[in-house]
Protein backbone atom coordinates (compact mmCIF):
# COMPACT_ATOMS: atom_id res chain seq x y z
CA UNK A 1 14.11 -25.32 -10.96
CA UNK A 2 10.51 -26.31 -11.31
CA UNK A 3 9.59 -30.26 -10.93
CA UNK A 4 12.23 -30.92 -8.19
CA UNK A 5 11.75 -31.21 -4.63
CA UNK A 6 13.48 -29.40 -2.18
CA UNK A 7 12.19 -31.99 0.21
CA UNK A 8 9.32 -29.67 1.82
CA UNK A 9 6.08 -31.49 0.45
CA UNK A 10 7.84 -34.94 1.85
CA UNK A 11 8.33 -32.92 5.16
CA UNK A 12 4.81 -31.72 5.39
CA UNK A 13 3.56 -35.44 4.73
CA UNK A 14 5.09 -36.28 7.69
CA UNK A 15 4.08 -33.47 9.71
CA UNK A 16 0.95 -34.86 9.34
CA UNK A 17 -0.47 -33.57 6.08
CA UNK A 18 -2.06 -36.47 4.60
CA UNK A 19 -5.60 -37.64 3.87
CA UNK A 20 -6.16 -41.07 2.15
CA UNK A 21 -9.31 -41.93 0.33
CA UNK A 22 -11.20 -45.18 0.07
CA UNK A 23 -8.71 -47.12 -2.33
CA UNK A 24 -5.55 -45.62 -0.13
CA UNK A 25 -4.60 -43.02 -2.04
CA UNK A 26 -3.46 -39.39 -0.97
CA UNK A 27 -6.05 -37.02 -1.46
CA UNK A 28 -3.39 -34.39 -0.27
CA UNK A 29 0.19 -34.51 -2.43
CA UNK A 30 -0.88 -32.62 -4.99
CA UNK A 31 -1.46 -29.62 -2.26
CA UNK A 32 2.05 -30.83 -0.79
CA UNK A 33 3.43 -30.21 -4.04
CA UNK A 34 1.64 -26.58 -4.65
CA UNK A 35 2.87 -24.85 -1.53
CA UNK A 36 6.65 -26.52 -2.10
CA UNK A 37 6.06 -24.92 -5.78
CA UNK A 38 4.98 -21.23 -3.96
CA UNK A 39 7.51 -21.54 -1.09
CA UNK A 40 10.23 -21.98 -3.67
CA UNK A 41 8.48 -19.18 -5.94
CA UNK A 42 8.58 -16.65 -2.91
CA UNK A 43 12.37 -17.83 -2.33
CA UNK A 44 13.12 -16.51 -5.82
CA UNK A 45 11.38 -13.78 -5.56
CA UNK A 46 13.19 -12.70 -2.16
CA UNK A 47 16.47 -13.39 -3.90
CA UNK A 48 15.48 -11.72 -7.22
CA UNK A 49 14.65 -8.54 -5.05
CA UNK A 50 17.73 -8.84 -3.03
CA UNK A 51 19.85 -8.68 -5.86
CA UNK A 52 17.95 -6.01 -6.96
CA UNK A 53 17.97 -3.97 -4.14
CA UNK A 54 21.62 -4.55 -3.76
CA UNK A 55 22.53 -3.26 -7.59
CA UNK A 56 20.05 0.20 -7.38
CA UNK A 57 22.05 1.07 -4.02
CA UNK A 58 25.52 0.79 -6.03
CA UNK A 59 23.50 3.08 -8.04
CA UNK A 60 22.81 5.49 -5.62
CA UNK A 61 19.01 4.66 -5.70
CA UNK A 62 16.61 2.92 -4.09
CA UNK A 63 14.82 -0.49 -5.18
CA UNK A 64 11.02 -0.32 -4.90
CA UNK A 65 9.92 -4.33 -4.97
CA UNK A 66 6.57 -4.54 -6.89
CA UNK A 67 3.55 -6.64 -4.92
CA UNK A 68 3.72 -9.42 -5.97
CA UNK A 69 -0.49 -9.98 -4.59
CA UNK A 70 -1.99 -11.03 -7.75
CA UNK A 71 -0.60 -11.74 -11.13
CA UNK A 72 -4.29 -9.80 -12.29
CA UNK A 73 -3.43 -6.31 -10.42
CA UNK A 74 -1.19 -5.29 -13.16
CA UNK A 75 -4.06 -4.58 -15.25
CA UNK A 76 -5.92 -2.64 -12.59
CA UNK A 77 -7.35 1.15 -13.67
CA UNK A 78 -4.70 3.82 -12.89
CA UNK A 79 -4.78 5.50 -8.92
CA UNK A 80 -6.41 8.43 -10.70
CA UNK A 81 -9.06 6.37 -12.59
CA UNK A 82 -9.08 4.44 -9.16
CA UNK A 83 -9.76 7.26 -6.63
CA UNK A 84 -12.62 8.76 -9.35
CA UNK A 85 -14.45 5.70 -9.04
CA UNK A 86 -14.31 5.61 -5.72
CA UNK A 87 -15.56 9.10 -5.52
CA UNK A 88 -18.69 8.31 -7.58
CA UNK A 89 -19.49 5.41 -5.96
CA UNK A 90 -19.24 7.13 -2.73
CA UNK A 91 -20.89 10.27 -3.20
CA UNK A 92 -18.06 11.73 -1.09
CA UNK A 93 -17.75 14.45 -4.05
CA UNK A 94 -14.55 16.70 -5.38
CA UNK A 95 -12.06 17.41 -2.77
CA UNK A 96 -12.81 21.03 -0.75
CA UNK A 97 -10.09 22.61 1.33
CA UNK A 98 -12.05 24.07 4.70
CA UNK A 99 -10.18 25.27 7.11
CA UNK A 100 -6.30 24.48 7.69
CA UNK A 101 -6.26 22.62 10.83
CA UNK A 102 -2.12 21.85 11.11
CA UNK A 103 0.79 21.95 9.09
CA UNK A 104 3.32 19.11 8.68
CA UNK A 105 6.95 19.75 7.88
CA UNK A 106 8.06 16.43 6.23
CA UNK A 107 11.66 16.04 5.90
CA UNK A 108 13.81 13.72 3.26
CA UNK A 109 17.01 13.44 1.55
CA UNK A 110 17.13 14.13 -2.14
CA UNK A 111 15.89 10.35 -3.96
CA UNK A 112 15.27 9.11 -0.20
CA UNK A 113 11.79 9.40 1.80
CA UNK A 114 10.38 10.43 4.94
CA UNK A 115 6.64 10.39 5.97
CA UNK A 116 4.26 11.52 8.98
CA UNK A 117 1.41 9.41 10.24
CA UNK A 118 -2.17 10.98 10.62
CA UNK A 119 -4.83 9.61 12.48
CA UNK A 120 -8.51 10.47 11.69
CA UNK A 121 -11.14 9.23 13.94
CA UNK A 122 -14.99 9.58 12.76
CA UNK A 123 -17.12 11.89 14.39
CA UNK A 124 -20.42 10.34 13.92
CA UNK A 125 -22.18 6.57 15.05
CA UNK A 126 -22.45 5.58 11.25
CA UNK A 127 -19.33 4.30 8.82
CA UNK A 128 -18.31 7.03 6.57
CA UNK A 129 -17.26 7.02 3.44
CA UNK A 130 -14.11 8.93 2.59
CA UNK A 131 -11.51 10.18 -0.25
CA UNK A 132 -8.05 11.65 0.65
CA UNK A 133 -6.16 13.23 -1.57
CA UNK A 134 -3.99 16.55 -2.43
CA UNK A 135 -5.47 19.76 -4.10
CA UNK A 136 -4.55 20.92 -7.75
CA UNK A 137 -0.55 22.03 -7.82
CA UNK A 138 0.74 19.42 -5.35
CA UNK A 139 4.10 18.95 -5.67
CA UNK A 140 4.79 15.42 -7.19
CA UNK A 141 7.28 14.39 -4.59
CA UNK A 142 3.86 14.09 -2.18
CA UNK A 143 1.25 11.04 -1.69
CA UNK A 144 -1.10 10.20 0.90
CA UNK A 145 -2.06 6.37 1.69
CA UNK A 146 -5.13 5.54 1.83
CA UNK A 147 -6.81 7.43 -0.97
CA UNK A 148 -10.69 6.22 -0.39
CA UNK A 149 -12.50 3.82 1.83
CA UNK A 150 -14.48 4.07 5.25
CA UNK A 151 -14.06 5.54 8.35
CA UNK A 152 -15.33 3.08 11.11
CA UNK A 153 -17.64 4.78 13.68
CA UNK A 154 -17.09 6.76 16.56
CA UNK A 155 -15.60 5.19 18.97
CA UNK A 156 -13.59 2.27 16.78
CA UNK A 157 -10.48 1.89 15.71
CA UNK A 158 -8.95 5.67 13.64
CA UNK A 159 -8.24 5.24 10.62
CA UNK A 160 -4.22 6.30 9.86
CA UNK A 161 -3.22 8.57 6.60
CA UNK A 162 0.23 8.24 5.72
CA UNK A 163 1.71 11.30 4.01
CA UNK A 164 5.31 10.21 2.59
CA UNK A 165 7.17 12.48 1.20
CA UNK A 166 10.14 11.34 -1.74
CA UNK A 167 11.62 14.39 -3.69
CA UNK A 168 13.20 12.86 -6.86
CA UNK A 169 14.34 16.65 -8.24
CA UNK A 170 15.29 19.86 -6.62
CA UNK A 171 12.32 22.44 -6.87
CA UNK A 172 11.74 25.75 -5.31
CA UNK A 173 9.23 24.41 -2.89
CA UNK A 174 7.31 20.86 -2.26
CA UNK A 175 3.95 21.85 -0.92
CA UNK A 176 0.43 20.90 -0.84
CA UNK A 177 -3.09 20.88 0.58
CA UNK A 178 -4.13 17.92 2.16
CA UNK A 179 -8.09 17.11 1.86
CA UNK A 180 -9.55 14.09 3.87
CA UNK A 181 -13.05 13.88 3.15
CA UNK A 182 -16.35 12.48 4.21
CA UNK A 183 -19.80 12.88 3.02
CA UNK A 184 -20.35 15.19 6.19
CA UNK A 185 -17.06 16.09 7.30
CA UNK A 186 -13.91 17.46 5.93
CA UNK A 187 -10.04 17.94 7.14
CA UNK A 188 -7.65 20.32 5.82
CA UNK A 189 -3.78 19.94 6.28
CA UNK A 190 -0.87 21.56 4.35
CA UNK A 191 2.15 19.40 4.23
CA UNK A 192 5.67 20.93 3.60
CA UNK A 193 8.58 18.84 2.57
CA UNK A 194 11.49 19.81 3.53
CA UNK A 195 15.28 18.22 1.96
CA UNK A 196 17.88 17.33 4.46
């Protein structure tokens, strides 16, 4: 697999990607060579996640590929250790229900998901801080996305919350209270999910 070409560093030569130093030799094939090694890296990968994808729906479940970003993010802290962190860095503080402003009825399949899109727009001239996240006894099958980061001012772009909802069990009910806060302001939501 590795050390042969597939022909893509010779055709990005002669697209044009070449640089030759003083005493004629290319200052660029060993770059040609990298991004023939990732392109035929990321074809593997797509296969390898095809395959996979293909096997968990014989199955009857459902393939999550893993990010491939950075070979270092699988030693990352843990969302929990993430989203406290963020919290005392941002002074945001714990998560305090106020009052509800809406209810969202989410609705999924058993092992399948479904999600709602929320959009938050800052009240205030000045970036804001913020931490989302669900109030103790949240059912499992519930996540928000993003957990922390900033609001841009008033009048720039919202900021979207997407609450997915992926019930792996049957339980009695799958509710929860939805918290997005800022140092100054706070939103309350309670998200139902609801199987299909």
């Amino acid at each position: 697999a590795w050390g042969q070409t597939t022909g893509y560093a010779d055709d990005l030569k002669k697209r044009g990607m070449v640089e030759y130093d003083e005493y004629g030799e290319d200052k660029l094939q060993r770059r040609r060579q990298q991004l023939e090694n990732w392109r035929n890296q990321q074809e593997l990968r797509l296969k390898k996640d095809s395959s996979m994808a293909e096997l968990a729906s014989l199955q009857g479940k459902e393939y999550k590929p893993v990010d491939h970003g950075s070979y270092l993010k699988q030693f990352d802290a843990k969302p929990v250790d993430v989203a406290a962190a963020a919290r005392e860095a941002t002074d945001v503080g714990p998560l305090k229900a106020g009052d509800v402003l809406d209810t969202f009825t989410i609705g999924a399949r058993l092992n399948a998901r479904g999600g709602h899109t929320l959009t938050i727009q800052n009240e205030y001239s000045l970036y804001s801080d913020f931490e989302a996240g669900f109030l103790p006894g949240a059912s499992d099958a519930l996540s928000v996305e993003p957990t922390s980061g900033t609001l841009n001012r008033r009048g720039s772009d919202p900021q979207d919350f997407v609450i997915k909802f992926q019930p792996q069990n049957f339980e009695d009910s799958y509710e929860a209270t939805l918290v997005i806060q800022t140092e100054d302001s706070s939103w309350t939501y309670d998200v139902v999910g609801k199987l299909q």
